[in-house]
C-alpha atoms as a PDB file:
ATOM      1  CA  UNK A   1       3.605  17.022   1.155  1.00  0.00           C
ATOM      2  CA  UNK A   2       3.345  18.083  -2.482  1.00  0.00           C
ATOM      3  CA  UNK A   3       2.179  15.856  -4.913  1.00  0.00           C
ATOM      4  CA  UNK A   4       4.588  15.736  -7.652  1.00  0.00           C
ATOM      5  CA  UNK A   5       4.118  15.269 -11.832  1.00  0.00           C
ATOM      6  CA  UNK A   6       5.843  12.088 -13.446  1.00  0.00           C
ATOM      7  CA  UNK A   7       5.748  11.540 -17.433  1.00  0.00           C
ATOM      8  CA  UNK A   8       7.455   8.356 -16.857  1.00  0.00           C
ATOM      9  CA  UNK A   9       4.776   7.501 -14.012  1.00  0.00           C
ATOM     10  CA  UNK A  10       2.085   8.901 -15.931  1.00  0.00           C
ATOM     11  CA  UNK A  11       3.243   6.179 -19.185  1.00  0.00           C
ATOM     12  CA  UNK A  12       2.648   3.523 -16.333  1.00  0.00           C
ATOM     13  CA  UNK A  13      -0.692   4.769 -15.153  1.00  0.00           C
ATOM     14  CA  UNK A  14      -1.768   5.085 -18.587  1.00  0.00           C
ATOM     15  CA  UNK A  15      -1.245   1.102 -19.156  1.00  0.00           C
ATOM     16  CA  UNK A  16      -2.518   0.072 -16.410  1.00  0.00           C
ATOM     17  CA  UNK A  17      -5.480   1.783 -15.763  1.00  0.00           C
ATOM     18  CA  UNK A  18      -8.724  -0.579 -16.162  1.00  0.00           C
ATOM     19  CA  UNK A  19      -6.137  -3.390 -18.356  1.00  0.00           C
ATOM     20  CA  UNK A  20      -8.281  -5.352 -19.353  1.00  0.00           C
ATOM     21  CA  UNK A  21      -7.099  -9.197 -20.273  1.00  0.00           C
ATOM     22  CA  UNK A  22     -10.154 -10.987 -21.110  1.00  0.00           C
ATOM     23  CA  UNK A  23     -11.354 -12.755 -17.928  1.00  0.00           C
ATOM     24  CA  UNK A  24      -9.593 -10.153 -15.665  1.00  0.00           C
ATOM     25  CA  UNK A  25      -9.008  -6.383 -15.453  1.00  0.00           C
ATOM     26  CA  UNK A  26      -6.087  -4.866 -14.092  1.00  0.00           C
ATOM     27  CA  UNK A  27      -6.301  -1.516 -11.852  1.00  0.00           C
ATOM     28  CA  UNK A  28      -2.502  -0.086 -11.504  1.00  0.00           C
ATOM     29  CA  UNK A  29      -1.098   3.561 -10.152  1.00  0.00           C
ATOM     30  CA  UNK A  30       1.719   4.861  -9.057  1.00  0.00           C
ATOM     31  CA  UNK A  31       1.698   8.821  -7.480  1.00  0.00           C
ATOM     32  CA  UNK A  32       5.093  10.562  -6.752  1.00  0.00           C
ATOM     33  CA  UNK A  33       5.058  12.656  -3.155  1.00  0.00           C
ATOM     34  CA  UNK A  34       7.613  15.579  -2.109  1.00  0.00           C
ATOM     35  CA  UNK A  35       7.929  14.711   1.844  1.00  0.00           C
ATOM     36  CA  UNK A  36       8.569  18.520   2.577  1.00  0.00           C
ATOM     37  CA  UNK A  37       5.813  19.746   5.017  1.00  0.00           C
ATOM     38  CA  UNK A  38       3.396  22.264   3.944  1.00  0.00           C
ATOM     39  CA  UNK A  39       1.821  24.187   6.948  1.00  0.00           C
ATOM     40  CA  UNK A  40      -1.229  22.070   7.397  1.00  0.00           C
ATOM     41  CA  UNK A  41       1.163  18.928   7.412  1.00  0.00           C
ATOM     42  CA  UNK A  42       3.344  20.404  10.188  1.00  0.00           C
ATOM     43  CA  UNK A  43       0.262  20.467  12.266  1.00  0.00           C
ATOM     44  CA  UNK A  44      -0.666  16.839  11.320  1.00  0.00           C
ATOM     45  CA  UNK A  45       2.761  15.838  11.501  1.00  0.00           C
ATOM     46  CA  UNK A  46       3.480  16.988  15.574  1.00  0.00           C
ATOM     47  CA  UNK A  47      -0.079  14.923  16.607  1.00  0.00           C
ATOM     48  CA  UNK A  48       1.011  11.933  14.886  1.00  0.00           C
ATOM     49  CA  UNK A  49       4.232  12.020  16.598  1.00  0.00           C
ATOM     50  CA  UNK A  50       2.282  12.907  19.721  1.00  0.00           C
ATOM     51  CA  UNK A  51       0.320  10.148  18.742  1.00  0.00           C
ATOM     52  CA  UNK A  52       3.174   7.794  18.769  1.00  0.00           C
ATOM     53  CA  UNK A  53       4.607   8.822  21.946  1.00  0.00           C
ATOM     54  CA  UNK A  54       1.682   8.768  24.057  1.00  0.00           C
ATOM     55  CA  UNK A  55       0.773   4.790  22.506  1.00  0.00           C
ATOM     56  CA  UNK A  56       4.372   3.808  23.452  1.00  0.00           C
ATOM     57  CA  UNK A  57       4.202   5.371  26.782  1.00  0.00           C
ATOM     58  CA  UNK A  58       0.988   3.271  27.474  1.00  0.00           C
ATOM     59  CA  UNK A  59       2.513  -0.154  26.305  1.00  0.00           C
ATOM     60  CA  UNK A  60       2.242  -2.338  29.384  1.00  0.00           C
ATOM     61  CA  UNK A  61       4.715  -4.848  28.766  1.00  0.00           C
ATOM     62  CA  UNK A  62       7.376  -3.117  27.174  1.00  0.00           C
ATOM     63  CA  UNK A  63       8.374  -6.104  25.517  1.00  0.00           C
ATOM     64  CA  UNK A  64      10.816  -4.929  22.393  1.00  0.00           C
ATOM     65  CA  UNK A  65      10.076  -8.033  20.893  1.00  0.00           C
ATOM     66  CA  UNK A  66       6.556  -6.934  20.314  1.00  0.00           C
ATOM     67  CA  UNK A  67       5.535  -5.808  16.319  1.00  0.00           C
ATOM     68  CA  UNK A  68       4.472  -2.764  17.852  1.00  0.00           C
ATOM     69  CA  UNK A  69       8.117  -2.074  18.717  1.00  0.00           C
ATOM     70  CA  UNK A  70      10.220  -3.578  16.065  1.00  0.00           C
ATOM     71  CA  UNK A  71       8.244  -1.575  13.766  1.00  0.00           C
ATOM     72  CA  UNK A  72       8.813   1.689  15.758  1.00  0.00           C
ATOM     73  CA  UNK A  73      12.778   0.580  15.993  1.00  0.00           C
ATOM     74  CA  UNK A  74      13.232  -0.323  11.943  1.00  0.00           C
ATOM     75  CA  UNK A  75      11.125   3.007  11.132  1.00  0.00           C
ATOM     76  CA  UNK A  76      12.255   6.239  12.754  1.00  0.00           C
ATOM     77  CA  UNK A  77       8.496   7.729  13.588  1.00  0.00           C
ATOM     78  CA  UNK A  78       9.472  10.471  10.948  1.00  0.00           C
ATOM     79  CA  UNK A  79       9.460   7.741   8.169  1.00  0.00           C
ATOM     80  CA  UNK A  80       6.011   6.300   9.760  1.00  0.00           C
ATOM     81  CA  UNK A  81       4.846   9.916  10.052  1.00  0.00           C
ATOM     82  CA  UNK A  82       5.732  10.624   6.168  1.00  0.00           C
ATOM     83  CA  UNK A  83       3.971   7.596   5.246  1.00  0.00           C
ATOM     84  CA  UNK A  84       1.274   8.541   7.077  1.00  0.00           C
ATOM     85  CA  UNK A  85       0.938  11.918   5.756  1.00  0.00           C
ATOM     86  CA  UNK A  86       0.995  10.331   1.944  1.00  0.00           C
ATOM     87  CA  UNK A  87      -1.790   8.503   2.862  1.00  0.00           C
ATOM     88  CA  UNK A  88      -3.463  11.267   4.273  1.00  0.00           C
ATOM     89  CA  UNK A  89      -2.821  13.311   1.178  1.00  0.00           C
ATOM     90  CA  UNK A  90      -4.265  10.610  -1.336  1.00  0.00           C
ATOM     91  CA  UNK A  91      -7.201   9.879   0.676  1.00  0.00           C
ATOM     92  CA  UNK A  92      -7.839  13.500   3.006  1.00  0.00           C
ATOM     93  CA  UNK A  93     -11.352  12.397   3.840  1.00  0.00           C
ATOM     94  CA  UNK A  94      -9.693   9.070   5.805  1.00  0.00           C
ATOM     95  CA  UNK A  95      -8.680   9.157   9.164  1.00  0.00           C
ATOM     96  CA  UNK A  96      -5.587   7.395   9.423  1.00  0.00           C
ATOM     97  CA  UNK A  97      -3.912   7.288  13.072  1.00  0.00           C
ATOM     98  CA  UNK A  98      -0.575   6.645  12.675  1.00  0.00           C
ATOM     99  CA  UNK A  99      -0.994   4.014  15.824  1.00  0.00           C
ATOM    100  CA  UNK A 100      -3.466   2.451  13.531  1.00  0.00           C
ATOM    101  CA  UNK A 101      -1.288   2.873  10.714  1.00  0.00           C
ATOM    102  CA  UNK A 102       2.113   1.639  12.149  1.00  0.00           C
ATOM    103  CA  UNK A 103       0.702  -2.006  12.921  1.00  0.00           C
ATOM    104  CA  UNK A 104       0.013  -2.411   8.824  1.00  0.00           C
ATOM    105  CA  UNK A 105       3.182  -1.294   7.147  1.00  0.00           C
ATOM    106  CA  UNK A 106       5.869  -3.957   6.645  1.00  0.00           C
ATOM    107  CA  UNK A 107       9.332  -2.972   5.648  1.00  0.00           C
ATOM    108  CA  UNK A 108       9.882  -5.194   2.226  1.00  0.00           C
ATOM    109  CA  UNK A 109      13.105  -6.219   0.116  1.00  0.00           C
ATOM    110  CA  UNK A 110      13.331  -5.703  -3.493  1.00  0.00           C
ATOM    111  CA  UNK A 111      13.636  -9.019  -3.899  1.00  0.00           C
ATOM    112  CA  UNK A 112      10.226  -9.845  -2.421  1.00  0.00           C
ATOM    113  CA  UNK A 113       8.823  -6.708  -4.602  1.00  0.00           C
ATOM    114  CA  UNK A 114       9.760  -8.461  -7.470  1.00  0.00           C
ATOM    115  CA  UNK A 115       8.807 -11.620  -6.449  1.00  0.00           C
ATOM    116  CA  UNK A 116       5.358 -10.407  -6.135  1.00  0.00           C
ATOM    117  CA  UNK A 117       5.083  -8.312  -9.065  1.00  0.00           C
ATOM    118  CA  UNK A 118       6.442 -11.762 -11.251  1.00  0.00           C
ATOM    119  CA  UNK A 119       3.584 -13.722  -9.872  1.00  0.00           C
ATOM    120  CA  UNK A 120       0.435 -11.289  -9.918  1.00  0.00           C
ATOM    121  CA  UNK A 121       1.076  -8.771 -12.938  1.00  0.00           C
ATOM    122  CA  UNK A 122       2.105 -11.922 -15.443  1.00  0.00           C
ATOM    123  CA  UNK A 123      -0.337 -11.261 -17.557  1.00  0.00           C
ATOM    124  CA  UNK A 124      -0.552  -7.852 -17.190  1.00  0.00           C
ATOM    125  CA  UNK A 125       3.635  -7.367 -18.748  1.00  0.00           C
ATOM    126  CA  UNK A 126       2.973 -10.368 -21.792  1.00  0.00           C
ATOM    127  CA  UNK A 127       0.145  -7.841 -22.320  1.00  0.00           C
ATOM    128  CA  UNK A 128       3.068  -5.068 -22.366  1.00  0.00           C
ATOM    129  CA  UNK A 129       5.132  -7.285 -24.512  1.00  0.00           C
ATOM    130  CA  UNK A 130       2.150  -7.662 -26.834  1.00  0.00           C
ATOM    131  CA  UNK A 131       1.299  -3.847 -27.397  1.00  0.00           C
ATOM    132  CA  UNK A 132       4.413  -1.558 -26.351  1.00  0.00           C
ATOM    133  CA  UNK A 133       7.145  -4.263 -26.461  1.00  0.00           C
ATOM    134  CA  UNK A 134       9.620  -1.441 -25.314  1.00  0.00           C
ATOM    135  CA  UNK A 135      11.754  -3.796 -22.820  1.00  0.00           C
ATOM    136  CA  UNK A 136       9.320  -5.133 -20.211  1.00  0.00           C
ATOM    137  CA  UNK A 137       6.725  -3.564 -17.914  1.00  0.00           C
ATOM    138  CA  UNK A 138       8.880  -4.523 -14.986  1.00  0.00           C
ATOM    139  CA  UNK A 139      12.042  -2.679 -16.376  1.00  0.00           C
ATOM    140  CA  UNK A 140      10.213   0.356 -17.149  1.00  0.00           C
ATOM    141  CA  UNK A 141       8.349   0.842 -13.903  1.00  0.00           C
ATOM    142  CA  UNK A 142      11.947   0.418 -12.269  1.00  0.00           C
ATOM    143  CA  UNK A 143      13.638   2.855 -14.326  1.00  0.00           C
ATOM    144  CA  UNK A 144      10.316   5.123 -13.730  1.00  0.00           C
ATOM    145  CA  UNK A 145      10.879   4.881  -9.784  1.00  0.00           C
ATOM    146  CA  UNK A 146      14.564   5.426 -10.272  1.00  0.00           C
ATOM    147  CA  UNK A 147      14.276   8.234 -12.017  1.00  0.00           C
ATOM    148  CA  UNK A 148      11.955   9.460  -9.193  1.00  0.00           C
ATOM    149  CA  UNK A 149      13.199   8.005  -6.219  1.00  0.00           C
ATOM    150  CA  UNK A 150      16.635   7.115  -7.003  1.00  0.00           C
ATOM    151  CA  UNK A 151      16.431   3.050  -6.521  1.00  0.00           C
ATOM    152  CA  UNK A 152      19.599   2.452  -4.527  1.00  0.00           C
ATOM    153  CA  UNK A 153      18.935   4.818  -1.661  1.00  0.00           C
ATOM    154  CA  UNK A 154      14.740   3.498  -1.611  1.00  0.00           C
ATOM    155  CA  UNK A 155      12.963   1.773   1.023  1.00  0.00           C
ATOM    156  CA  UNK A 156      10.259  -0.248   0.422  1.00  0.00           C
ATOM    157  CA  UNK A 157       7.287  -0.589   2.461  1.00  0.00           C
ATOM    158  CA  UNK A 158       4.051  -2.704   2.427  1.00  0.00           C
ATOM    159  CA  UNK A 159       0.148  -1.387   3.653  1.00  0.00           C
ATOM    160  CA  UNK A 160      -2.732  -3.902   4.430  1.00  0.00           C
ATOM    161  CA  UNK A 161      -5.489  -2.299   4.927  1.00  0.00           C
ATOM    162  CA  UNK A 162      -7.066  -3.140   8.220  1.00  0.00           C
ATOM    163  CA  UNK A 163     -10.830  -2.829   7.289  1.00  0.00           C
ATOM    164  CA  UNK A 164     -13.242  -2.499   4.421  1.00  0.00           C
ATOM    165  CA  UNK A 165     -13.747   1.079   5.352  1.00  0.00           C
ATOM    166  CA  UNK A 166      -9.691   1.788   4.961  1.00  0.00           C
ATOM    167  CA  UNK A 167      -9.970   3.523   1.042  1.00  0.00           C
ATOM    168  CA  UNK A 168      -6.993   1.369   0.182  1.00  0.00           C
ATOM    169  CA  UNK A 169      -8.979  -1.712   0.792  1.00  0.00           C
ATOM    170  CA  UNK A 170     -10.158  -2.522  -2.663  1.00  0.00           C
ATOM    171  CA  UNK A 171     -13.688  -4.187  -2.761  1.00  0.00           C
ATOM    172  CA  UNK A 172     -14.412  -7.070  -4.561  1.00  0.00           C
ATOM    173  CA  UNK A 173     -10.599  -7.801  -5.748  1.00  0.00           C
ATOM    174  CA  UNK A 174      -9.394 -10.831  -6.351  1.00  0.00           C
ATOM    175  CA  UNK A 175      -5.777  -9.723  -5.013  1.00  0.00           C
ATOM    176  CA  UNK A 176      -4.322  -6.112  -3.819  1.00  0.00           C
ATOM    177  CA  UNK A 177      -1.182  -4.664  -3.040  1.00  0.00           C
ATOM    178  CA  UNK A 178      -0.282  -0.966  -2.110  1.00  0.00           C
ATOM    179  CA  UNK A 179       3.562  -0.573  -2.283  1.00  0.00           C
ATOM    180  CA  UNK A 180       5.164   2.985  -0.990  1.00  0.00           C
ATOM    181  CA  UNK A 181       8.799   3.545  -2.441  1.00  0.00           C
ATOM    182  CA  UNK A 182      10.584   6.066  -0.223  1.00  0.00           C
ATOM    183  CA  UNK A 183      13.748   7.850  -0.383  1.00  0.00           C
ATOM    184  CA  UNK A 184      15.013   9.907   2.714  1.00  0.00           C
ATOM    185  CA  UNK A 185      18.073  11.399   1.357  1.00  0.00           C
ATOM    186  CA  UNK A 186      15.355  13.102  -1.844  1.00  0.00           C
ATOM    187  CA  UNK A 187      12.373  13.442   0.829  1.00  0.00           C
ATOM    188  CA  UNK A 188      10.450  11.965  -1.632  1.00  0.00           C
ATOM    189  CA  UNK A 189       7.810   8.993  -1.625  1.00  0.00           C
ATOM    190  CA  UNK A 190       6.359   6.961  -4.713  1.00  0.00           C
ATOM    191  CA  UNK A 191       2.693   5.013  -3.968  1.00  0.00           C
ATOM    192  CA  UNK A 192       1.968   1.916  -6.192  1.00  0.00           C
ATOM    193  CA  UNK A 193      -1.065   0.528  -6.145  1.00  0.00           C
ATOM    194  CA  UNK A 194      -2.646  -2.625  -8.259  1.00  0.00           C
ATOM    195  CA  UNK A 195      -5.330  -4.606  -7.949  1.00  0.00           C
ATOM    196  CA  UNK A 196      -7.311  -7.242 -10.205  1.00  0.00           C
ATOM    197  CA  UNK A 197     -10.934  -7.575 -10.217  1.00  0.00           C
ATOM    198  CA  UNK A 198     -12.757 -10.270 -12.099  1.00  0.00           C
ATOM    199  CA  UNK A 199     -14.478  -9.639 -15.104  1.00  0.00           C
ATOM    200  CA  UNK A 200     -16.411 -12.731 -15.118  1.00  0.00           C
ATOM    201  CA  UNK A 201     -18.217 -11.811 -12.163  1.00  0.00           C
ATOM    202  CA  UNK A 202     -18.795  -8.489 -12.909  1.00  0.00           C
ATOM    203  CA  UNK A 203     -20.940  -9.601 -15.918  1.00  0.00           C
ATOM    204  CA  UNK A 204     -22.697 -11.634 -14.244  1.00  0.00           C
ATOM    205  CA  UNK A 205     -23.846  -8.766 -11.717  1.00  0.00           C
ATOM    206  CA  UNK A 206     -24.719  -6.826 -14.782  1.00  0.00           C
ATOM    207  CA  UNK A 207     -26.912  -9.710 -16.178  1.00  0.00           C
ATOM    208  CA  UNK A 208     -28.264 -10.369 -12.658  1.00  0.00           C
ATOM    209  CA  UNK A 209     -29.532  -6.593 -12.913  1.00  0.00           C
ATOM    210  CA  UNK A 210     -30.782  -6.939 -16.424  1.00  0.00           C
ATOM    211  CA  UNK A 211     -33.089  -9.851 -15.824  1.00  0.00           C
ATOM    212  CA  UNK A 212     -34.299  -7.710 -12.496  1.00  0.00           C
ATOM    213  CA  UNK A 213     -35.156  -4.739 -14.637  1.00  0.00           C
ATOM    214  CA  UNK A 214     -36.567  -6.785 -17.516  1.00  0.00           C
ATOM    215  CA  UNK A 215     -38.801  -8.702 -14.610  1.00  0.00           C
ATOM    216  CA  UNK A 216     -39.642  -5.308 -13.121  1.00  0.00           C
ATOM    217  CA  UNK A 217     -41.096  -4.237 -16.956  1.00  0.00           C
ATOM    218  CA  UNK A 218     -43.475  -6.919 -16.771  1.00  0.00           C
ATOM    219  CA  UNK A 219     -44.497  -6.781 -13.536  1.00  0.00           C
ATOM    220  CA  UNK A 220     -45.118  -3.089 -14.174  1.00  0.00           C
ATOM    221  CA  UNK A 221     -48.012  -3.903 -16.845  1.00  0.00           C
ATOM    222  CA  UNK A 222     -50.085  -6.710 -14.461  1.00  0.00           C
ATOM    223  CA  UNK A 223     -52.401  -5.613 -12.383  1.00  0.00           C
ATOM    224  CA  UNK A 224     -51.882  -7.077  -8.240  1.00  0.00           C
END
């Protein structure tokens, strides 16, 4: 895996990096991945697919019916293992199993994509009409993965982090998606990532601290 330079990405990442819209601030970025292996991802690569054989070979019920194995059917394990292996490359301190992996990546349509971006980044593309008005934010990041990924040949997949100690799972957010774009005839992988935090209660830990460290002053000149 090869992480791979975007201008058009990087216009994105520029915009929506720490947006901030008054009550709310927007955290958005998108990362462009060559799938061909490098030799430490060869090595990662055949255990995950180890990894994937051996969990399969211990399911009990064999019941193809199961998430477990209509996710393993719609996903050849070299698409799981590439996804894997982008996660591994944004995040190489995480351990992420690709058993652990496989049960929180959802295959997605465009249409539900879109659907999802229209309802959460609202704000966040009248915000793009307001300062860049250059078509909308939703027309440029498509034309951004197309260029990239080629759109008509893409896949689109879903990750919900299973735990607050997966470094996808975004603390204190008020909403989070992680969206991977990939293209198997290019090898290639896009990662796009936005979250919105509130900026209301973010002040109000900062005032919370500033009253503790004004209290702490005044404490510090009494004697106890």
């Amino acid at each position: 895996m090869k992480f791979l330079d975007s201008a058009p990405l990087d216009r994105l990442n520029d915009f929506l990096n720490n947006l901030n819209l008054g009550e709310r601030t927007i955290k958005g970025c998108l990362e462009a991945y060559s799938c061909k292996h490098a030799a430490e991802d060869k090595k990662l690569s055949i255990s995950l697919n180890n990894e994937i054989i051996d969990y399969l070979g211990k399911s009990s019920d064999g019941d193809s019916s199961s998430p477990d194995e209509i996710l393993i059917a719609r996903s050849s394990r070299r698409t799981l293992i590439y996804l894997v292996l982008t996660l591994y490359h944004m995040y190489p301190d995480y351990d992420f199993s690709a058993v652990k992996a496989h049960q929180f990546f959802t295959e997605e349509s465009w249409d539900s994509f879109k659907q999802i971006f229209y309802s959460y980044m609202l704000e966040a593309s009248k915000e793009w009409d307001e300062t860049v008005g250059e078509f909308s934010l939703l027309d440029n990041l498509l034309k951004a993965l197309d260029e990239v990924v080629s759109l008509a040949d893409c896949e689109i997949y879903g990750y919900v982090p299973d735990s607050e100690a997966d470094p996808l799972w975004e603390r204190g957010a008020i909403w989070s998606f992680n969206f991977f774009f990939y293209n198997r005839k290019l090898k290639r992988i896009v990662t796009f990532r936005f979250s919105c935090f509130s900026n209301l209660i973010a002040d109000g830990f900062l005032s919370d601290e500033m009253h503790y460290e004004d209290d702490g002053e005044i404490f510090a000149d009494m004697d106890m």
